[in-house]
N, C-alpha and C. Protein backbone atom coordinates (compact mmCIF):
# COMPACT_ATOMS: atom_id res chain seq x y z
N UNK A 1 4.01 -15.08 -9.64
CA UNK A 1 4.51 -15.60 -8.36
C UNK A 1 5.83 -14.97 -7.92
N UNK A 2 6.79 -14.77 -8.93
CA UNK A 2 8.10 -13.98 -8.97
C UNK A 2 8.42 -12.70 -7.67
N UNK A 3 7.42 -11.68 -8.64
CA UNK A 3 6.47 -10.55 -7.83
C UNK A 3 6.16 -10.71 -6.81
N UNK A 4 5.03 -11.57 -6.35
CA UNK A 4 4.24 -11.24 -5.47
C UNK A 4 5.34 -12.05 -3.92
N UNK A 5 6.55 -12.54 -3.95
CA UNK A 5 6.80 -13.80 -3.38
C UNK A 5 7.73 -12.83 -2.37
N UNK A 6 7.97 -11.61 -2.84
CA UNK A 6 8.93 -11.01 -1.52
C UNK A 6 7.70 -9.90 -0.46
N UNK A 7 6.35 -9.88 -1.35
CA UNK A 7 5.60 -9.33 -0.44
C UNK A 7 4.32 -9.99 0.05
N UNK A 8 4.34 -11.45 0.08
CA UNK A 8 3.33 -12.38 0.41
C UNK A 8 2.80 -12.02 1.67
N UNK A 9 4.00 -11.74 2.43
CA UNK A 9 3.24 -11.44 3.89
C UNK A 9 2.62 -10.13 4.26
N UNK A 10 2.00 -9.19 3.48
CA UNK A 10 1.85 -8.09 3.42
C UNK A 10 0.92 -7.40 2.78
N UNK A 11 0.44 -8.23 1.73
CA UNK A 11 -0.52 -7.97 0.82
C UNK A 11 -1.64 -7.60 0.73
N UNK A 12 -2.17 -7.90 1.99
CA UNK A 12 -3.63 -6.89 2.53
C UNK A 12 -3.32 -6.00 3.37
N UNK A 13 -2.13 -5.61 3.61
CA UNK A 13 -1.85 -4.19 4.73
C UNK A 13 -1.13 -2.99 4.03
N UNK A 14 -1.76 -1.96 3.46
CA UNK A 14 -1.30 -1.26 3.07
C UNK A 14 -0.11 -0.20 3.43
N UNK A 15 -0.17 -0.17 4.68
CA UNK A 15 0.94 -0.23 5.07
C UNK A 15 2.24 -0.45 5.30
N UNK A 16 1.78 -1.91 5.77
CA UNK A 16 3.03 -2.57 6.16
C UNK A 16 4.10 -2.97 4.67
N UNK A 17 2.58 -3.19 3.38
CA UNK A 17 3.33 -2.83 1.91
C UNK A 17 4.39 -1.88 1.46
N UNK A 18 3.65 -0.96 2.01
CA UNK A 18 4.73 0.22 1.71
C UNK A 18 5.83 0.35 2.30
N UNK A 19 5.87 0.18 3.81
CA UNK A 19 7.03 -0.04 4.53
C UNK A 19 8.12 -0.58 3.74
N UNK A 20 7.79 -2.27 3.27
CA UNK A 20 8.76 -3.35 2.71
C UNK A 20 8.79 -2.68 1.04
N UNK A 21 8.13 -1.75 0.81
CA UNK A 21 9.02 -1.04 -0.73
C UNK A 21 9.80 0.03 -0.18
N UNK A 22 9.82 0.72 1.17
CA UNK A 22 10.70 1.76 1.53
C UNK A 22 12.01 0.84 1.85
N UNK A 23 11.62 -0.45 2.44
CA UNK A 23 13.14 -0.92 2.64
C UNK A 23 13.91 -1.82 1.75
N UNK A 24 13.10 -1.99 0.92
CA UNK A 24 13.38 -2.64 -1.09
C UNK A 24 14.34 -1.13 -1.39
N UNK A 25 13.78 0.00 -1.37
CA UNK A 25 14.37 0.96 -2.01
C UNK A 25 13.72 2.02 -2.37
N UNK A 26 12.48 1.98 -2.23
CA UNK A 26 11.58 3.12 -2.77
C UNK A 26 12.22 4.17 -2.74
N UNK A 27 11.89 5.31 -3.24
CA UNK A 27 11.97 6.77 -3.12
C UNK A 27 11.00 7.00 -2.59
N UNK A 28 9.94 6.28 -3.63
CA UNK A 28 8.47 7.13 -3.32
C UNK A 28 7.32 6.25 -2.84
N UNK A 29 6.25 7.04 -2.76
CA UNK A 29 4.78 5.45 -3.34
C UNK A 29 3.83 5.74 -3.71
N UNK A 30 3.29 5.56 -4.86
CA UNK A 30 2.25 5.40 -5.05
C UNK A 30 1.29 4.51 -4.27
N UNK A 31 -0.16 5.50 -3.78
CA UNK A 31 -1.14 4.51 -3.40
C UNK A 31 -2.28 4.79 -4.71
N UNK A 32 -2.73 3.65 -4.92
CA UNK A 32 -3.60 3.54 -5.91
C UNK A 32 -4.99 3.06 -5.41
N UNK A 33 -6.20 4.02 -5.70
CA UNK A 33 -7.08 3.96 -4.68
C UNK A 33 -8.65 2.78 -5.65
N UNK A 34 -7.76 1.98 -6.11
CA UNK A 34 -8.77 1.17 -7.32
C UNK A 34 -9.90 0.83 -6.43
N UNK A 35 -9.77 0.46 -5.28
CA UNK A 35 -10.87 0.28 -4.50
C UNK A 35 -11.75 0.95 -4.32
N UNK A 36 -11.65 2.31 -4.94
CA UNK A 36 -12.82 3.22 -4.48
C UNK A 36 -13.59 3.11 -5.91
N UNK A 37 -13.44 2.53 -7.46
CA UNK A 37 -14.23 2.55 -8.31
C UNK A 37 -15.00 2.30 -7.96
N UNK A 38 -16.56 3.07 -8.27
CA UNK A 38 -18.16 2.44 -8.44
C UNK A 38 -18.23 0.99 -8.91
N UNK A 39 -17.35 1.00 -9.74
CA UNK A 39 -17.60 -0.12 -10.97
C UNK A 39 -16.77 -1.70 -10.62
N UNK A 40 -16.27 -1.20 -9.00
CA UNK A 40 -15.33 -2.13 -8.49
C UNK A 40 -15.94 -2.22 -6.79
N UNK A 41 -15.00 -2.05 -6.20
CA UNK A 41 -15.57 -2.35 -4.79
C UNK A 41 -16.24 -1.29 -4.32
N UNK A 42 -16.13 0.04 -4.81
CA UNK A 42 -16.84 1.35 -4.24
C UNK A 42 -16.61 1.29 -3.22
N UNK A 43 -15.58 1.58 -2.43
CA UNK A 43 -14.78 1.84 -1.08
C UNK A 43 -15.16 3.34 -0.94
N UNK A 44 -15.41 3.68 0.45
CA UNK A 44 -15.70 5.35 0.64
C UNK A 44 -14.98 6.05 0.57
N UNK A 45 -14.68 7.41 0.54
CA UNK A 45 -13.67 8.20 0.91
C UNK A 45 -13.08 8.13 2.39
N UNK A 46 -13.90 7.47 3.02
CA UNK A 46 -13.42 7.56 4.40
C UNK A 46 -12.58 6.49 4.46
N UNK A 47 -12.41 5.41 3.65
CA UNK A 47 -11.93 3.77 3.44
C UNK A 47 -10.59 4.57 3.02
N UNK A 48 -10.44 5.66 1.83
CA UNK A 48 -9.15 5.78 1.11
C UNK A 48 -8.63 6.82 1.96
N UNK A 49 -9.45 7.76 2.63
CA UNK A 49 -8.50 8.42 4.02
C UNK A 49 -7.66 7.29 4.52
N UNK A 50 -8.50 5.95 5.71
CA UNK A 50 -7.91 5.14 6.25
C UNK A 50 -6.68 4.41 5.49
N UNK A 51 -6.63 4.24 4.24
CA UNK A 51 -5.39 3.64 3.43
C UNK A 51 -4.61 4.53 3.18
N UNK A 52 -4.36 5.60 3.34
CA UNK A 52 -3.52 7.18 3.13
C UNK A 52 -2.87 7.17 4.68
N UNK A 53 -3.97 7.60 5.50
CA UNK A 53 -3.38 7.16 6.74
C UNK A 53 -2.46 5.87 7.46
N UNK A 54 -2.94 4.59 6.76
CA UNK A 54 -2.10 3.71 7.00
C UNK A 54 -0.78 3.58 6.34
N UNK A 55 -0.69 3.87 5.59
CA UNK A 55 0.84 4.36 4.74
C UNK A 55 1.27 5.46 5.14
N UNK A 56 1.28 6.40 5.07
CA UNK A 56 1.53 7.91 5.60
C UNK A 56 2.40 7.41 7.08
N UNK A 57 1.73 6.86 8.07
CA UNK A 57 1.88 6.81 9.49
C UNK A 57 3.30 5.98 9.44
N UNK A 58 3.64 5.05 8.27
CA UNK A 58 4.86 4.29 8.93
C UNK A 58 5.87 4.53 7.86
N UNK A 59 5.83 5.55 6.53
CA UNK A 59 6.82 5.87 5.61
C UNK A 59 7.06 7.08 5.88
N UNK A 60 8.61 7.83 5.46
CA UNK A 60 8.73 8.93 5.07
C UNK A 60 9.00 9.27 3.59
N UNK A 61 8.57 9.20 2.93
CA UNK A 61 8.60 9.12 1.42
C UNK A 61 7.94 10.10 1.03
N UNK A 62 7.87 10.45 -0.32
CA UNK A 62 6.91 11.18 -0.91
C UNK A 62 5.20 10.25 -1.31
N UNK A 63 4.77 11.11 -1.49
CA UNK A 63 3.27 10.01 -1.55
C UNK A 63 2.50 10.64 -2.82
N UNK A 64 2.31 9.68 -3.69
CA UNK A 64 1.71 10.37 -4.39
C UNK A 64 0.30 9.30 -4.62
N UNK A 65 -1.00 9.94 -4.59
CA UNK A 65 -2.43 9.01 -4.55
C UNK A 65 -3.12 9.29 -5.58
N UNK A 66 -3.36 8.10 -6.07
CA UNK A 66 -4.08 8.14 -7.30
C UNK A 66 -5.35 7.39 -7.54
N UNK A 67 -6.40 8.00 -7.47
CA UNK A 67 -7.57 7.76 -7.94
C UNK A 67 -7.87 6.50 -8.62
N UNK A 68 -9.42 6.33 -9.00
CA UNK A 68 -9.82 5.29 -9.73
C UNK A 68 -9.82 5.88 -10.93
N UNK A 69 -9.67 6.75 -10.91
CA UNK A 69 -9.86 7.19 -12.78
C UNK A 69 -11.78 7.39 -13.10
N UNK A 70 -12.57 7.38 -11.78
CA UNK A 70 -13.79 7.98 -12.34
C UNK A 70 -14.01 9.07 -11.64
N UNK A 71 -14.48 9.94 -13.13
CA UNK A 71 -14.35 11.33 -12.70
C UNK A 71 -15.38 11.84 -11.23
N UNK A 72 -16.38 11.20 -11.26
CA UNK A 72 -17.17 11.56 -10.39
C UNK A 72 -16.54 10.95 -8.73
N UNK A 73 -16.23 9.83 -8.35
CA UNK A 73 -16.13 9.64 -7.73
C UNK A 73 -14.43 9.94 -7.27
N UNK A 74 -14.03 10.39 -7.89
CA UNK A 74 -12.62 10.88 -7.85
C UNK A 74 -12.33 12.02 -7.15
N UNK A 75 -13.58 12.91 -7.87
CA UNK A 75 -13.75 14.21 -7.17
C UNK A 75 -14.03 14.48 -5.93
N UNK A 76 -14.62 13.17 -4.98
CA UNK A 76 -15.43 13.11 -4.26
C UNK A 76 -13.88 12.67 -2.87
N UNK A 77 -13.19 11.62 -3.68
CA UNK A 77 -12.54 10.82 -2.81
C UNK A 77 -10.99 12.23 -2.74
N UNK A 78 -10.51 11.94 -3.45
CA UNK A 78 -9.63 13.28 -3.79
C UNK A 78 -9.07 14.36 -2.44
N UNK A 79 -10.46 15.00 -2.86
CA UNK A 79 -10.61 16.53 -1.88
C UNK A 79 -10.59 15.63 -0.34
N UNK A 80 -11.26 14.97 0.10
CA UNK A 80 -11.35 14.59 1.17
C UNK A 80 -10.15 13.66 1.90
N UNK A 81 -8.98 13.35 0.96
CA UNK A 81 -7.68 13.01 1.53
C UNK A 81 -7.35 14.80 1.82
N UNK A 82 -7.12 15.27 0.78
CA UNK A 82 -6.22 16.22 0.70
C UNK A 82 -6.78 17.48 2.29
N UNK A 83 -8.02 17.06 2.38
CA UNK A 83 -8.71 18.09 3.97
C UNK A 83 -8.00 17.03 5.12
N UNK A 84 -8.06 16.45 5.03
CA UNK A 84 -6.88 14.87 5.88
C UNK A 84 -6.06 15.09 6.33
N UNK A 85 -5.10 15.27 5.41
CA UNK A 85 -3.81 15.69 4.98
C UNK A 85 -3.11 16.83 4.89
N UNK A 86 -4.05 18.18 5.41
CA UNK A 86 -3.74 19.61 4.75
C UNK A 86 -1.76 19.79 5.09
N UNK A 87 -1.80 20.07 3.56
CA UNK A 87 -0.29 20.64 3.86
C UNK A 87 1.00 19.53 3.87
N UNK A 88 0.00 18.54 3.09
CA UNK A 88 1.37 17.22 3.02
C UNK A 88 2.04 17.30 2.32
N UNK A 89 1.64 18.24 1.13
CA UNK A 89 2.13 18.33 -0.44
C UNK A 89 2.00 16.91 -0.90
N UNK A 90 1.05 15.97 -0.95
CA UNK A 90 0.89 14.82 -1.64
C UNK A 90 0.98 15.43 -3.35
N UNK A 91 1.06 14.53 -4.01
CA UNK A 91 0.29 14.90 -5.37
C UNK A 91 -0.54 14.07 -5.75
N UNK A 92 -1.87 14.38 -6.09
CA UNK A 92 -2.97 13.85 -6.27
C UNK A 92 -3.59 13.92 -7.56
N UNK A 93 -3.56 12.71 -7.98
CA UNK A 93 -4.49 12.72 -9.73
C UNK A 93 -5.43 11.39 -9.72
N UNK A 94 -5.72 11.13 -10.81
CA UNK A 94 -5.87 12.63 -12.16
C UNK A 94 -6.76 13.37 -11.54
N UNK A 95 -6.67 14.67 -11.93
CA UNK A 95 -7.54 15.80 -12.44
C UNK A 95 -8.06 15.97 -13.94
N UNK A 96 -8.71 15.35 -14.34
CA UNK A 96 -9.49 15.63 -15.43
C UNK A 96 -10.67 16.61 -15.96
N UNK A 97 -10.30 16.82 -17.21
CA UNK A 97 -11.68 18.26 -18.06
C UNK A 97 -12.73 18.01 -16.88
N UNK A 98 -13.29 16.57 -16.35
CA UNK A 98 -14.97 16.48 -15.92
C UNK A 98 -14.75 16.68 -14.33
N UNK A 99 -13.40 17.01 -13.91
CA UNK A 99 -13.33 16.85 -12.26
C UNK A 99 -12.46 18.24 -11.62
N UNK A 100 -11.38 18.85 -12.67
CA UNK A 100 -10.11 19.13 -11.89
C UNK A 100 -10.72 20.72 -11.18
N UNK A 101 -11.75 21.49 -11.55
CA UNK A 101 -11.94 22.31 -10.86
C UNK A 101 -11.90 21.73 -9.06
N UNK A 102 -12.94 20.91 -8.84
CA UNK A 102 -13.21 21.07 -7.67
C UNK A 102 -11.50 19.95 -6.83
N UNK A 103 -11.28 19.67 -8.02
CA UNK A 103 -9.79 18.77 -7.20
C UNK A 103 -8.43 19.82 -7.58
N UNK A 104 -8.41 20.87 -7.90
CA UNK A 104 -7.19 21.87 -7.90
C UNK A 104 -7.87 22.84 -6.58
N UNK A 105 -9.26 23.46 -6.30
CA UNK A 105 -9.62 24.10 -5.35
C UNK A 105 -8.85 23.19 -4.16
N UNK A 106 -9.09 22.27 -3.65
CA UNK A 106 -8.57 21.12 -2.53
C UNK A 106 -7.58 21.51 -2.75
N UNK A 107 -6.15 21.68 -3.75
CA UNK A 107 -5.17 21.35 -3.39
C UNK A 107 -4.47 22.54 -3.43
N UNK A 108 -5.41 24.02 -3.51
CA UNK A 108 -4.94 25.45 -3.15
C UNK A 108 -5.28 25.50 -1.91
N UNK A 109 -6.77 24.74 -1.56
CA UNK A 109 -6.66 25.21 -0.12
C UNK A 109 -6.07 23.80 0.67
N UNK A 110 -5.27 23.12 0.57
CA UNK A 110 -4.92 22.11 1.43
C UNK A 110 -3.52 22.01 1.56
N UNK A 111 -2.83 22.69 0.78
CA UNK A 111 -1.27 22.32 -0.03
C UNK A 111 -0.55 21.42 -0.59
N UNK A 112 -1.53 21.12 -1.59
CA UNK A 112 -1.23 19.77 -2.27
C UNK A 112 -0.93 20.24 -4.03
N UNK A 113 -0.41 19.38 -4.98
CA UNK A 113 -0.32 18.98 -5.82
C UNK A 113 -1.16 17.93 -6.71
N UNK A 114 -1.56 18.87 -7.78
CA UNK A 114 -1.94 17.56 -8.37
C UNK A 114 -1.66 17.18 -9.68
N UNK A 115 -2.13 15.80 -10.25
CA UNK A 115 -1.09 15.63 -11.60
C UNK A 115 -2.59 15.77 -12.51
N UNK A 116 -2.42 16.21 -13.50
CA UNK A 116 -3.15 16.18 -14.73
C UNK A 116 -3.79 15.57 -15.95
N UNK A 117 -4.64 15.31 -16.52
CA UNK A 117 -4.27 13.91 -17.10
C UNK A 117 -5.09 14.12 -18.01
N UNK A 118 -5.48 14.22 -19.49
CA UNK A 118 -5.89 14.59 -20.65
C UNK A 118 -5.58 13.31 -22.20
N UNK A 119 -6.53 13.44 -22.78
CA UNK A 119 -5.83 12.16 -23.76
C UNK A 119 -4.68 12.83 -24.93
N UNK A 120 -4.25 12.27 -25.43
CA UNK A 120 -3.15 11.97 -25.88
C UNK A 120 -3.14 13.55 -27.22
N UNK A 121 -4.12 13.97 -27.22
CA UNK A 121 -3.81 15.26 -27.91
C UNK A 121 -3.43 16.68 -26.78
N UNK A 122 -2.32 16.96 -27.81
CA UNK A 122 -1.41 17.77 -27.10
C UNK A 122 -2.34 19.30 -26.83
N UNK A 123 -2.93 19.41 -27.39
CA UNK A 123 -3.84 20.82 -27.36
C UNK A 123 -4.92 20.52 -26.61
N UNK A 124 -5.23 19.68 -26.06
CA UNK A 124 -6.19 19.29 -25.20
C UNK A 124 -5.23 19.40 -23.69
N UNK A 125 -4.11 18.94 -23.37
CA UNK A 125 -3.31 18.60 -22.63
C UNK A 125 -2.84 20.10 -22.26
N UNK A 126 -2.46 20.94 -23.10
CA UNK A 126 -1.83 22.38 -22.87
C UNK A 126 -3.83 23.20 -22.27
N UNK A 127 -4.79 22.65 -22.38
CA UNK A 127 -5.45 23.67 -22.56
C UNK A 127 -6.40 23.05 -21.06
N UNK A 128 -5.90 21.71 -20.83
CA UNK A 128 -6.66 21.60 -19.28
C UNK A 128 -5.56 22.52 -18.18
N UNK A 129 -4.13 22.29 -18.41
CA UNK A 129 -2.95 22.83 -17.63
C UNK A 129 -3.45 24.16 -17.96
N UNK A 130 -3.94 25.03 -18.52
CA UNK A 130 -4.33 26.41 -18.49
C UNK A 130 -5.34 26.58 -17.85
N UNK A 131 -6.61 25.75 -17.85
CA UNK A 131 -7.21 26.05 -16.76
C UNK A 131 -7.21 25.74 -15.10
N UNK A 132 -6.43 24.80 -15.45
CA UNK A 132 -6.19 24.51 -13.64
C UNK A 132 -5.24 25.85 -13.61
N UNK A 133 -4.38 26.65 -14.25
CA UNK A 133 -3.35 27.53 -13.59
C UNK A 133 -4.32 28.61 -13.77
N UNK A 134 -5.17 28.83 -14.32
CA UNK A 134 -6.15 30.06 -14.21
C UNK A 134 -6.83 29.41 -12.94
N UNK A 135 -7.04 28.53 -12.04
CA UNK A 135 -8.00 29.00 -11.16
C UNK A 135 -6.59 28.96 -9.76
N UNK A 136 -5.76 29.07 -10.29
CA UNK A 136 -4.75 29.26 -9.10
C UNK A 136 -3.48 28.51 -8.82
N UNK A 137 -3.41 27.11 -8.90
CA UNK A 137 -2.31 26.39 -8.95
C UNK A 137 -1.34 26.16 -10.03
């Protein structure tokens, strides 16, 4: 209740959320696109454009969007902010072993960033960052 009690009035507008963390103090924001899991509400890519766009339009911040964490549908939602967006420099993750080809292509041709994300062995971690910089970024 603590939490939620300075952004009660706001809580279904993604937007207007972000706004009241830019004037809390933000630097930045994360949008977190949990809504688009299969395994959850399965929101479209066109749903997590519209929530990119609704934040985007009333912050100047950095933005950084982050996926549901499934690889398939990640790949799907991803690329299609970043064609949205061309040239926002968002940073966009994860990119994972099962996705980051076709989500590092998006963000050579869009001008974006993206973050990386590998489990907890370090040679796994050095060896996805080698292939995303072998196909260009």
């Amino acid at each position: 209740p603590a939490v939620v009690e300075p952004f009660k009035d706001v809580l279904d507008d993604p937007g207007a959320w972000a706004k009241k963390c830019v004037e809390y103090g933000a630097e930045l924001i994360v949008v977190q696109l949990a809504g688009t899991d299969p395994n959850g509400a399965n929101r479209s890519a066109a749903d997590a454009v519209e929530t990119v766009k609704a934040v985007k339009e009333v912050v100047d911040v950095p933005l950084i969007i982050w996926g549901s964490g499934n690889l398939e549908k990640d790949q799907e939602v991803l690329p299609a902010i970043m064609e949205a967006f061309p040239n926002e420099n968002f940073l966009l993750g994860p990119a994972e072993e099962g996705n980051y080809k076709k989500i590092a292509a998006s963000a050579i041709g869009y001008g974006h960033s993206i973050v990386a994300k590998s489990s907890i062995d370090v040679n796994l971690a050095k060896q996805l960052n080698i292939l995303i910089e072998n196909l260009g970024l």
